[in-house]
C-alpha atoms as a PDB file:
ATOM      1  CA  UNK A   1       0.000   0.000   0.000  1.00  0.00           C
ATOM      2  CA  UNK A   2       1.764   3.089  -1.142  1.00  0.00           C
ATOM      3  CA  UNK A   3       1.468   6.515  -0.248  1.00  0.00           C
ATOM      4  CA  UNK A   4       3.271   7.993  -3.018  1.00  0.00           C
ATOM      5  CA  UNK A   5       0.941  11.281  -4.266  1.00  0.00           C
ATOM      6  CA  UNK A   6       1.256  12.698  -7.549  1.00  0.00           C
ATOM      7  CA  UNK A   7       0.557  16.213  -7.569  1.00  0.00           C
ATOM      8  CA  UNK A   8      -2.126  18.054  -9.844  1.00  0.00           C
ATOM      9  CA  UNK A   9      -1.964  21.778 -11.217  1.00  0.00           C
ATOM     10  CA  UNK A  10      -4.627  22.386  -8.351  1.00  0.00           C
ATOM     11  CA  UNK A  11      -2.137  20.874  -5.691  1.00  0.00           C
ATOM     12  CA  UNK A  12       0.405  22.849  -6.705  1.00  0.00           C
ATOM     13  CA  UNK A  13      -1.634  25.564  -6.237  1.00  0.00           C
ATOM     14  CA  UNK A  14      -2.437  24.691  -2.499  1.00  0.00           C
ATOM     15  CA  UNK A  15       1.368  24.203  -2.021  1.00  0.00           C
ATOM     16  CA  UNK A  16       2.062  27.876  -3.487  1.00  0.00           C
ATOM     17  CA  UNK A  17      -0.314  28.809  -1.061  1.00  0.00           C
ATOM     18  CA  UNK A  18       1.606  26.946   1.957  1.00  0.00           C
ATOM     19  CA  UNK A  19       4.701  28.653   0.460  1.00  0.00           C
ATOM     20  CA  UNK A  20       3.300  31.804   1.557  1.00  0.00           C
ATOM     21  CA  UNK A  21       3.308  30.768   5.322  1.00  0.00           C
ATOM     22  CA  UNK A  22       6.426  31.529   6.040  1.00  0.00           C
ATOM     23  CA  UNK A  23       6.356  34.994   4.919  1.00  0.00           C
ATOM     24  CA  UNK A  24       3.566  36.239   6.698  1.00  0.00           C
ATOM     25  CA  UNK A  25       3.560  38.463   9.521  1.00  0.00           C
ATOM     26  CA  UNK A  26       2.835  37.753  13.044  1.00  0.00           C
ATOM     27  CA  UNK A  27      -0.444  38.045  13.285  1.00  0.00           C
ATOM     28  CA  UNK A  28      -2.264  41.021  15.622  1.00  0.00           C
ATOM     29  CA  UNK A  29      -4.107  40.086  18.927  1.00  0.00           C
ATOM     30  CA  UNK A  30      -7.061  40.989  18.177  1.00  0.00           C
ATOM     31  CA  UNK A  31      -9.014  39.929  21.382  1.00  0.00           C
ATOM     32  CA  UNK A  32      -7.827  43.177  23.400  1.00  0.00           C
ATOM     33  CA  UNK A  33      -8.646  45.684  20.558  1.00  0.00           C
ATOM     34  CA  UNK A  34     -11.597  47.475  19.242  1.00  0.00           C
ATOM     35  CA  UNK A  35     -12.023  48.945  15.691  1.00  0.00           C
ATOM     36  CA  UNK A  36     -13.751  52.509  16.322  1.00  0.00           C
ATOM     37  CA  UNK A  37     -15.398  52.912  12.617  1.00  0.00           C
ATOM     38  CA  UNK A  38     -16.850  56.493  11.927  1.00  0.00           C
ATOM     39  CA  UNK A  39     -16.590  59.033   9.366  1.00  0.00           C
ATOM     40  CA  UNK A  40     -14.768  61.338  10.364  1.00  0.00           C
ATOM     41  CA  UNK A  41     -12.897  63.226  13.482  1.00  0.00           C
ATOM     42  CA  UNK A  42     -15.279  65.029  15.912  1.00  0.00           C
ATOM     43  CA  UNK A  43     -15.508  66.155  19.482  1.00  0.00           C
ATOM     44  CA  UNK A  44     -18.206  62.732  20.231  1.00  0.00           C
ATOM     45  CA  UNK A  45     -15.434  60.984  17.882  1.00  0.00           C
ATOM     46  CA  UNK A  46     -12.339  61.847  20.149  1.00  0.00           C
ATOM     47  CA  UNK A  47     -14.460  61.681  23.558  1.00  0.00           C
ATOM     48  CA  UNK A  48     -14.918  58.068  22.759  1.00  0.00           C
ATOM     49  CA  UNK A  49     -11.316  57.434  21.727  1.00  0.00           C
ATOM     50  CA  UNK A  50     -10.143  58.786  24.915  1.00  0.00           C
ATOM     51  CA  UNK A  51     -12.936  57.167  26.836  1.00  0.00           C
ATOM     52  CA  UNK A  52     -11.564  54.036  25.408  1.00  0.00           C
ATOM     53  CA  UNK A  53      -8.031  54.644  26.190  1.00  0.00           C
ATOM     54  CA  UNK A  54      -8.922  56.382  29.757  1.00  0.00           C
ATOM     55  CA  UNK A  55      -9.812  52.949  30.410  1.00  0.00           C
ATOM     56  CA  UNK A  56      -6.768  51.055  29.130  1.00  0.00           C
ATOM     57  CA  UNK A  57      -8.281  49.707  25.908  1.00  0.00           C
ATOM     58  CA  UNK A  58      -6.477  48.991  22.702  1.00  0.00           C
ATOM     59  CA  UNK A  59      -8.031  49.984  19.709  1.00  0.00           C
ATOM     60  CA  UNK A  60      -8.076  50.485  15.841  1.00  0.00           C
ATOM     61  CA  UNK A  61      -9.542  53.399  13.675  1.00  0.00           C
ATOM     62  CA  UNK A  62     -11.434  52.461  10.338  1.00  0.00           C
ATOM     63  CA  UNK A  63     -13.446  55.277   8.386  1.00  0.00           C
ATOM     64  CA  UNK A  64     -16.824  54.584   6.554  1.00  0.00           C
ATOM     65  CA  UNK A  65     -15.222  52.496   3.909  1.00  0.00           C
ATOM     66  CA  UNK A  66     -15.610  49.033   2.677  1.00  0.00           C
ATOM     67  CA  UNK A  67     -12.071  49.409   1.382  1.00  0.00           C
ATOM     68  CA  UNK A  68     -10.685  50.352   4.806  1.00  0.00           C
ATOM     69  CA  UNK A  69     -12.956  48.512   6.294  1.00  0.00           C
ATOM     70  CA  UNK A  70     -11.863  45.031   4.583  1.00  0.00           C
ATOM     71  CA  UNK A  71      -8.668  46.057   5.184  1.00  0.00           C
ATOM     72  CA  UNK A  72      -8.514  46.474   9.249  1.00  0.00           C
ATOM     73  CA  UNK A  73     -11.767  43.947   9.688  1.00  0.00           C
ATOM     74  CA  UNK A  74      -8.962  41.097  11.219  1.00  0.00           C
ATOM     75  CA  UNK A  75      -7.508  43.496  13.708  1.00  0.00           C
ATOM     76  CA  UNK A  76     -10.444  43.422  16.352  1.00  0.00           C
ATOM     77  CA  UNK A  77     -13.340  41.227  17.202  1.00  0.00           C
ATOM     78  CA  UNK A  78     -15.536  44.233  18.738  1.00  0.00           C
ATOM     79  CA  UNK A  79     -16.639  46.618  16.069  1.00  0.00           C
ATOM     80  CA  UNK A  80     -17.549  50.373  17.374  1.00  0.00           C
ATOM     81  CA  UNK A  81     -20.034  52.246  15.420  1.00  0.00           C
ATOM     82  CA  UNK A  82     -20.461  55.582  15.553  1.00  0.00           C
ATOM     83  CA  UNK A  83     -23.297  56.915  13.130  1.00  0.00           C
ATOM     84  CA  UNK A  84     -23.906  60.730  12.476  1.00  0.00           C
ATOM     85  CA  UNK A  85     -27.184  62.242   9.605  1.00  0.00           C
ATOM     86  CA  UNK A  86     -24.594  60.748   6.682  1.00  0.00           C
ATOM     87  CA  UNK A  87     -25.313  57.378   7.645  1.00  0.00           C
ATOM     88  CA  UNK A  88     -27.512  56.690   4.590  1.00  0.00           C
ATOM     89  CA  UNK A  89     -24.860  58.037   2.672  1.00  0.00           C
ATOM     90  CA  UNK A  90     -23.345  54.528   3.551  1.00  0.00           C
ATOM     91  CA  UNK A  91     -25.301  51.575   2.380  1.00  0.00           C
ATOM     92  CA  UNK A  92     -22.866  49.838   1.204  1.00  0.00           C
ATOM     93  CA  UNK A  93     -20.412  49.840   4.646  1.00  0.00           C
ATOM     94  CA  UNK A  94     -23.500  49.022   6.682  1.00  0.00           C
ATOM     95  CA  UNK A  95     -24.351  46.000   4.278  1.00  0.00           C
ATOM     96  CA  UNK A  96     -20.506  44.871   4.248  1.00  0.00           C
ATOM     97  CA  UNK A  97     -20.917  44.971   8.483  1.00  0.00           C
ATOM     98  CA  UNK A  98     -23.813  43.185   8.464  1.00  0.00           C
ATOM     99  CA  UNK A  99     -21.964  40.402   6.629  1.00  0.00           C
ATOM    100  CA  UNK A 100     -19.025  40.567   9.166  1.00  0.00           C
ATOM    101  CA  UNK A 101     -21.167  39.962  11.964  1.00  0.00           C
ATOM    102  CA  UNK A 102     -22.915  36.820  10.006  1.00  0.00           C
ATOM    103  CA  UNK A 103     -20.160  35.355   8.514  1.00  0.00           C
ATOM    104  CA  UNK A 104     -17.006  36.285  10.715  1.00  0.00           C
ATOM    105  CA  UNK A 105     -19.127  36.107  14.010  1.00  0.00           C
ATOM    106  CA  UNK A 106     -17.847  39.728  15.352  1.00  0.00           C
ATOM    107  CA  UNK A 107     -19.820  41.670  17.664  1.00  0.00           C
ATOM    108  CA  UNK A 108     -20.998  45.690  17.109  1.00  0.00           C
ATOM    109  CA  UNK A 109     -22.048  48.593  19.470  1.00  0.00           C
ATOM    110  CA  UNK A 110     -23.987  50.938  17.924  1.00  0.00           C
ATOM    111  CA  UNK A 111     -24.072  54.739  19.123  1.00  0.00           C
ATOM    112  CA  UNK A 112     -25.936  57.592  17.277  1.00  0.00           C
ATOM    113  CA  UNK A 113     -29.502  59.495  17.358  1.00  0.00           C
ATOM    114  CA  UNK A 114     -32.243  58.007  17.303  1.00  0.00           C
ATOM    115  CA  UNK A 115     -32.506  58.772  14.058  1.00  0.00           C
ATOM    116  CA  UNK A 116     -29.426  57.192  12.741  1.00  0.00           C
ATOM    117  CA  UNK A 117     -29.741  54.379  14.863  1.00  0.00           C
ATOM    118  CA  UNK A 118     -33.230  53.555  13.286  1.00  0.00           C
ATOM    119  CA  UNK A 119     -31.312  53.895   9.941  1.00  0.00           C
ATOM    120  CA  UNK A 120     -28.914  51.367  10.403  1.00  0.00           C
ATOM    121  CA  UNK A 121     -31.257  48.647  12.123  1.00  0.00           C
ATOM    122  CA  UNK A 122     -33.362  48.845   8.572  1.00  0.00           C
ATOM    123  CA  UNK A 123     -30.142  47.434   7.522  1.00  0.00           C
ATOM    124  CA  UNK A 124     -28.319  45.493  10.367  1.00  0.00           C
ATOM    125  CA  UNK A 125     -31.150  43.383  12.092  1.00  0.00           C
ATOM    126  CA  UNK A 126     -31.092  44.083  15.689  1.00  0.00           C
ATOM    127  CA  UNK A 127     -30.517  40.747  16.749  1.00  0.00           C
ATOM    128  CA  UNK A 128     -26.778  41.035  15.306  1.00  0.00           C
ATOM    129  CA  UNK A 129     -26.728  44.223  17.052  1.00  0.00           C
ATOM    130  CA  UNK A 130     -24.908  43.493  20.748  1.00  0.00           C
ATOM    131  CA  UNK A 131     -25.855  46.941  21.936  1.00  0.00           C
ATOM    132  CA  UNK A 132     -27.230  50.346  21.053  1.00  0.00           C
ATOM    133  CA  UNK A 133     -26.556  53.704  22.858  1.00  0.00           C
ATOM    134  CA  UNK A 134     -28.322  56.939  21.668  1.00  0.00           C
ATOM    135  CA  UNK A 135     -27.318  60.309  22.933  1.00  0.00           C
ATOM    136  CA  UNK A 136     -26.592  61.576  25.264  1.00  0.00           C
ATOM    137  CA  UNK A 137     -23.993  58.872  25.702  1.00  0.00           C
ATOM    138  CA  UNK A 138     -23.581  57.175  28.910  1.00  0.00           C
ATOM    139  CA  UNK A 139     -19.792  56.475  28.932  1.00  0.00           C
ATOM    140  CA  UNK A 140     -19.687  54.758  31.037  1.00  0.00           C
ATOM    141  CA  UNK A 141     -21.642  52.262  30.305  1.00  0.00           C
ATOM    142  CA  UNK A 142     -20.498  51.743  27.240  1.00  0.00           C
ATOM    143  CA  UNK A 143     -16.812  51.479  28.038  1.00  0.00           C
ATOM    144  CA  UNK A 144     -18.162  48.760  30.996  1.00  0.00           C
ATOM    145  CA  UNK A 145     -19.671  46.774  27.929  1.00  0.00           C
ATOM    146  CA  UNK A 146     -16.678  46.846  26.017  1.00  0.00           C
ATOM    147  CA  UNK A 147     -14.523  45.590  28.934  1.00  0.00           C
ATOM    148  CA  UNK A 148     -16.963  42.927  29.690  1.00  0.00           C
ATOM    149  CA  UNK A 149     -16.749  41.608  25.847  1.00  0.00           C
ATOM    150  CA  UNK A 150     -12.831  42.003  26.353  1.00  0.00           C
ATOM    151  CA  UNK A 151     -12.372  39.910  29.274  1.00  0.00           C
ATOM    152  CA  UNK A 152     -15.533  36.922  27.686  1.00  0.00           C
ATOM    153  CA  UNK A 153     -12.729  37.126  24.345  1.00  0.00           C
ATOM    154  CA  UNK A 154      -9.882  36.878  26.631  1.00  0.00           C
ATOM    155  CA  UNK A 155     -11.611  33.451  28.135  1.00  0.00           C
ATOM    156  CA  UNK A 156     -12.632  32.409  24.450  1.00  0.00           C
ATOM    157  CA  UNK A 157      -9.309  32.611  23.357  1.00  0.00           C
ATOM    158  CA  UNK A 158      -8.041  30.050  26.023  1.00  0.00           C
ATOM    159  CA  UNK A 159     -10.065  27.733  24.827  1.00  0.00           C
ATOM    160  CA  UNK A 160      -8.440  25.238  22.085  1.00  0.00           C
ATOM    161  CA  UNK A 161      -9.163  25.818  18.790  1.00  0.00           C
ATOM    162  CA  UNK A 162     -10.015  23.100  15.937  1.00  0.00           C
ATOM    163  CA  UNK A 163     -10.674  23.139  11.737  1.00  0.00           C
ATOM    164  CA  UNK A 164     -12.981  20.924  10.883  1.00  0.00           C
ATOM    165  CA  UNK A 165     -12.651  20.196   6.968  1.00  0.00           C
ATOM    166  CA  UNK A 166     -15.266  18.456   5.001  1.00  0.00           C
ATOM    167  CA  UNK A 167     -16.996  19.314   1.875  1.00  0.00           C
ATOM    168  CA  UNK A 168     -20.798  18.324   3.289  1.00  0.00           C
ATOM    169  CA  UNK A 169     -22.282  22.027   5.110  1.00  0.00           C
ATOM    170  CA  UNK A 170     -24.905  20.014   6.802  1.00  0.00           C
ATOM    171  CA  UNK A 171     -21.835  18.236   8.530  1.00  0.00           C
ATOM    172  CA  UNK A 172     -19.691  20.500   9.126  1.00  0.00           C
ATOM    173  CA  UNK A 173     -22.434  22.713  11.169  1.00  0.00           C
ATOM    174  CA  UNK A 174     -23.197  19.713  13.098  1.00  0.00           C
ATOM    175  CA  UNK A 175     -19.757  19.327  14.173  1.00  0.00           C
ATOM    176  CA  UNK A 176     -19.369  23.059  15.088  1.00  0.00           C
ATOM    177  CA  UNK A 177     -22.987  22.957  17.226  1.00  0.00           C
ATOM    178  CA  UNK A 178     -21.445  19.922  18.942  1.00  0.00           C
ATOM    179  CA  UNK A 179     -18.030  21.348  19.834  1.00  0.00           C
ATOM    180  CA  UNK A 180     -18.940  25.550  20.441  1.00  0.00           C
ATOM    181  CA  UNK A 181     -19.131  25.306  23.970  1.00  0.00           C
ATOM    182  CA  UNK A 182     -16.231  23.633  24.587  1.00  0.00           C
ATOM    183  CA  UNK A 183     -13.986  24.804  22.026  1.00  0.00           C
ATOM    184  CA  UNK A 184     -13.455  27.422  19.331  1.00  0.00           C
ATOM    185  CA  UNK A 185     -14.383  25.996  16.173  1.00  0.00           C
ATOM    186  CA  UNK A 186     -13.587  27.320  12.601  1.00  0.00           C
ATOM    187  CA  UNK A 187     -14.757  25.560   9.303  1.00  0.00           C
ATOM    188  CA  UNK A 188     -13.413  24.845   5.888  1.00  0.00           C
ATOM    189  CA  UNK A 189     -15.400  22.794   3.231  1.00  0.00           C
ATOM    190  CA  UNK A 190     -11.766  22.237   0.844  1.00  0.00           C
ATOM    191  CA  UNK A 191      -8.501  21.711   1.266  1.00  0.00           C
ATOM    192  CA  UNK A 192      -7.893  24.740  -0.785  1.00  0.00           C
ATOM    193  CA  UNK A 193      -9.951  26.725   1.900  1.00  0.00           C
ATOM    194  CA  UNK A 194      -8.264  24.743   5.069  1.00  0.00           C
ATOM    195  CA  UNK A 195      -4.662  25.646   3.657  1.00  0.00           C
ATOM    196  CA  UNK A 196      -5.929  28.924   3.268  1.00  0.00           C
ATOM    197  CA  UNK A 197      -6.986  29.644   6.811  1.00  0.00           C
ATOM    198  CA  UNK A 198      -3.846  27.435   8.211  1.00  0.00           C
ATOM    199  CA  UNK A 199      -1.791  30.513   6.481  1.00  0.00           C
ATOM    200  CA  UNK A 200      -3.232  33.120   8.937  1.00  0.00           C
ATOM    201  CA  UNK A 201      -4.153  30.957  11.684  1.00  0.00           C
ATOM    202  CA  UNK A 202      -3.112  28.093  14.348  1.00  0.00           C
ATOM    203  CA  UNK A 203      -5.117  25.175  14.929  1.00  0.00           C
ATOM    204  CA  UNK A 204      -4.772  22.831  18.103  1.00  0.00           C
ATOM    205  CA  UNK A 205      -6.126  20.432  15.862  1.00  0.00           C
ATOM    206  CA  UNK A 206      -7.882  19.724  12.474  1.00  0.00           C
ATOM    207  CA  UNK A 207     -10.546  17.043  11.876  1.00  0.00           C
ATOM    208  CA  UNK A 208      -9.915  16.756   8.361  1.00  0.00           C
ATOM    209  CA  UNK A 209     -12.517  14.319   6.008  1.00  0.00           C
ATOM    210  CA  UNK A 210     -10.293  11.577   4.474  1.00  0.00           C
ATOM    211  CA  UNK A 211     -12.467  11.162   1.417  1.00  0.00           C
ATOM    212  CA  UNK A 212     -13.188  14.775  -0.129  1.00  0.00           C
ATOM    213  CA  UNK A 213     -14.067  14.537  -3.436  1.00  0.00           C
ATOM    214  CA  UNK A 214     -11.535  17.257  -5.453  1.00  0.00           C
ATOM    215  CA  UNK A 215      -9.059  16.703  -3.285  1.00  0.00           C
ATOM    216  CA  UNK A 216      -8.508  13.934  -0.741  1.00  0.00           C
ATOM    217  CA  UNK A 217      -7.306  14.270   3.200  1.00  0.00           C
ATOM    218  CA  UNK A 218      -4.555  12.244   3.084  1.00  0.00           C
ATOM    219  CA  UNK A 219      -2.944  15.105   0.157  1.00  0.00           C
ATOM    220  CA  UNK A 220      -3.966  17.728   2.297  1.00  0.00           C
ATOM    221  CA  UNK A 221      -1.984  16.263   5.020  1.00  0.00           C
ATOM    222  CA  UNK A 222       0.953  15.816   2.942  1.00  0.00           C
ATOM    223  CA  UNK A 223       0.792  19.600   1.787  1.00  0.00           C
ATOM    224  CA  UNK A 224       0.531  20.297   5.821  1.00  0.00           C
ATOM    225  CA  UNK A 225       3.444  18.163   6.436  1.00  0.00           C
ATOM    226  CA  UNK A 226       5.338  19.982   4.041  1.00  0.00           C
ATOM    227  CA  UNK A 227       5.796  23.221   5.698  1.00  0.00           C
ATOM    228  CA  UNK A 228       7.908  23.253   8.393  1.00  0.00           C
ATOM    229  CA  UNK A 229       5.594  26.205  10.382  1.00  0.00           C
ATOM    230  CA  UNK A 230       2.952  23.874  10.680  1.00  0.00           C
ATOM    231  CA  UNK A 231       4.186  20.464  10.154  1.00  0.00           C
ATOM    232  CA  UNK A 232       3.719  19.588  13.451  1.00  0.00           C
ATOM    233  CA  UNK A 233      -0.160  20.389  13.720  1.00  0.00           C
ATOM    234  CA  UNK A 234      -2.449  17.475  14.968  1.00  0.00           C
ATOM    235  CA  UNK A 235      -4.084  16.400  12.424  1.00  0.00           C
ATOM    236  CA  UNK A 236      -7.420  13.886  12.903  1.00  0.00           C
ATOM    237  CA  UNK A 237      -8.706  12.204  10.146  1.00  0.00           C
ATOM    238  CA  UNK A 238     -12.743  11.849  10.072  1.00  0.00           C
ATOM    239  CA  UNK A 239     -13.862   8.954   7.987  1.00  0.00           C
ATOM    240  CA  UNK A 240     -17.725   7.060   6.635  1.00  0.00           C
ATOM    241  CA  UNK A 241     -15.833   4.025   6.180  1.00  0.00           C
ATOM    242  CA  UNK A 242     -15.473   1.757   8.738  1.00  0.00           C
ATOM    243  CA  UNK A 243     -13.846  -1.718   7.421  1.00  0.00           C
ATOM    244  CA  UNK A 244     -10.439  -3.097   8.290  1.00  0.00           C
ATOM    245  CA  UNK A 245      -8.800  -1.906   4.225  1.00  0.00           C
ATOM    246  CA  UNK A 246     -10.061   1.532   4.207  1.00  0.00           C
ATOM    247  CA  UNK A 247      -8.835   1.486   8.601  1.00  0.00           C
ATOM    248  CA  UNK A 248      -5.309   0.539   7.154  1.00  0.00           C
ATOM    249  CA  UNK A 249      -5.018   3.381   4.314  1.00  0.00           C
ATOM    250  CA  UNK A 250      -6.038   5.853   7.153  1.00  0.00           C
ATOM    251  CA  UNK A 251      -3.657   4.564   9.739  1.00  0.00           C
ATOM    252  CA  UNK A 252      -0.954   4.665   7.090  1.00  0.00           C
ATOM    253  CA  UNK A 253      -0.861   8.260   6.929  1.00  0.00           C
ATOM    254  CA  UNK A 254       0.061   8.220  10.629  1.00  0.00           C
ATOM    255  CA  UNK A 255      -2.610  10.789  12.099  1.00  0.00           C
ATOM    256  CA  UNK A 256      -2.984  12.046  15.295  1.00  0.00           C
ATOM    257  CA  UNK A 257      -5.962   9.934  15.039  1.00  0.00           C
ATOM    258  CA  UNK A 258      -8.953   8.630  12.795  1.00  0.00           C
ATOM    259  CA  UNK A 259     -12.785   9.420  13.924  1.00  0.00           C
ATOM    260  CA  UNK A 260     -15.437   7.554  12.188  1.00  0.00           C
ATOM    261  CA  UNK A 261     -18.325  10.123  11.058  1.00  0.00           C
ATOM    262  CA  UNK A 262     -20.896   7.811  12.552  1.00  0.00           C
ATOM    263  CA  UNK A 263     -19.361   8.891  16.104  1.00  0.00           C
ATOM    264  CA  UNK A 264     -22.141  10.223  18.297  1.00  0.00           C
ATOM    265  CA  UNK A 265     -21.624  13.849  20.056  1.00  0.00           C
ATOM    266  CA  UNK A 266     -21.072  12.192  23.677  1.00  0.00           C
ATOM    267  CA  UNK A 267     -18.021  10.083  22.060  1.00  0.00           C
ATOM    268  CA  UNK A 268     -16.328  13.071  19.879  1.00  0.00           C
ATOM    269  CA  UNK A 269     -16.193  15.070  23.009  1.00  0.00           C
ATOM    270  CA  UNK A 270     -14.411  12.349  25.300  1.00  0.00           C
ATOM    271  CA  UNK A 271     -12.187  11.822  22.712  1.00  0.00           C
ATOM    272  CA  UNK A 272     -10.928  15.236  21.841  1.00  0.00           C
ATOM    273  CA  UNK A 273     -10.738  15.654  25.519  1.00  0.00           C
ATOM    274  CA  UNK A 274      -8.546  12.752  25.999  1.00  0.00           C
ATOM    275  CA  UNK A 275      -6.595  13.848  23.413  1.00  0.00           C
ATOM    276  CA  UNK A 276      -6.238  17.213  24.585  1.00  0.00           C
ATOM    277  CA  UNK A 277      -5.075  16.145  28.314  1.00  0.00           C
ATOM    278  CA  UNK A 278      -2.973  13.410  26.689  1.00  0.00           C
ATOM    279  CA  UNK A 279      -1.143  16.342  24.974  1.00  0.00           C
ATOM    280  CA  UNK A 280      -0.822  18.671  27.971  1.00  0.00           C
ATOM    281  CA  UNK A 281       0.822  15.289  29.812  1.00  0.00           C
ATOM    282  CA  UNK A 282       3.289  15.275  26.369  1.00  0.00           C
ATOM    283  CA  UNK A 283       5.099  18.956  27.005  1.00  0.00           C
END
């Protein structure tokens, strides 16, 4: 039984991508920062800025941009909106957030009139909307929210993180429902997506699906193995095929471990648990 792989103009695209690993910067906490986003300077602008570092709070500046926007988005998890009467101006930023909070799970506070407030919840639901202050602004309540979201990210972030890779959605949110309490979860359904998010961020582990259709596990562990910054992640394989031949090709590729995807939710826990102790024990 070999494990010779023969690489395909799509693999080699995956490995430039791994290439690019070892170039890229360290990346910015992002769990003790804020991104203020508002047009432009004013005297509300800079009373929140120094409200925010009053109270020893890191934080980024973005204006009403979907340029800028995109390009600061990774440097906090807490998004700070301050509206003014342009805010309909803006559309196209408020449609943009609204995707960042579906789709990138970050949270927003929302402070303006009335007015402006009702504006942007005809575009940003409320229920993605973690709180809304109209003036006159009660500072400090808002800076206590923002320091209670910092310290709930600061305990999030302890917590071990895990890719799960599979090409079946229905699967793959299962997985995440199953583990979100216990662990931060992020998803991938390719190995081109997997490799992507391995090039800007660290997994504790990766359930990986040994039998993706466009390109397998056990070449997307190979392509892992390859680089040297993250050669040594623990990789899991999850597998639908249970007999003792398709066992053996899994086992060959010498895993952290194999998890068939009949497992119940009980079972995956007490084994990624194990695992996780068993690991602690191993430093």
């Amino acid at each position: 039984m070999g494990t010779d792989i023969e690489f395909t103009a799509e693999d080699r695209e995956l490995m430039a991508l791994l290439n690019q690993i070892d170039k890229k910067e360290e990346k910015v906490e992002v769990y003790n920062k804020v991104l203020l986003i508002r047009k432009e300077e004013t005297f509300l602008v800079n009373t929140i800025k120094t409200n925010l570092e009053k109270n020893g709070f890191l934080f980024a500046e973005s204006a009403l941009s979907v340029r800028e926007l995109n390009e600061k988005k990774d440097l906090a998890e807490l998004l700070v909106l301050y509206v003014d009467d342009t805010i309909d101006e803006a559309r196209d930023v408020l449609v943009y957030i609204k995707d960042l909070l579906l789709e990138e799970e970050k949270e927003l506070l929302l402070l303006g009139d009335h007015i402006e407030v009702t504006s942007v919840e005809k575009v940003i639901p409320k229920e993605l909307i973690a709180g809304v202050y109209e003036r006159p602004f009660d500072m400090r309540a808002i800076m206590e929210r923002v320091g209670d979201f910092l310290i709930q990210q600061r305990v999030h972030q302890r917590k071990k993180m895990i890719l799960i890779v599979d090409d079946d959605p229905m699967y793959l949110k299962l997985i995440k429902d199953w583990l979100q309490d216990d662990y931060r979860v992020s998803m991938a359904n390719s190995g081109m997506q997997a490799i992507t998010w391995l090039a800007n961020n660290k997994a504790d582990l990766v359930l990986l699906d040994y039998e993706m259709p466009t390109i397998k596990g056990s070449k997307v562990l190979e392509m892992l193995r390859s680089d040297a910054s993250i050669a040594d992640t623990p990789v899991m394989f999850l597998t639908g095929k249970s007999d003792k031949q398709s066992i053996l090709e899994v086992l060959a590729m010498k895993p952290a471990g194999y998890l068939l995807k009949s497992i119940d939710r009980k079972s995956l826990l007490e084994t990624l648990n194990k695992f996780f102790v068993e690991q602690r024990y191993k430093k």
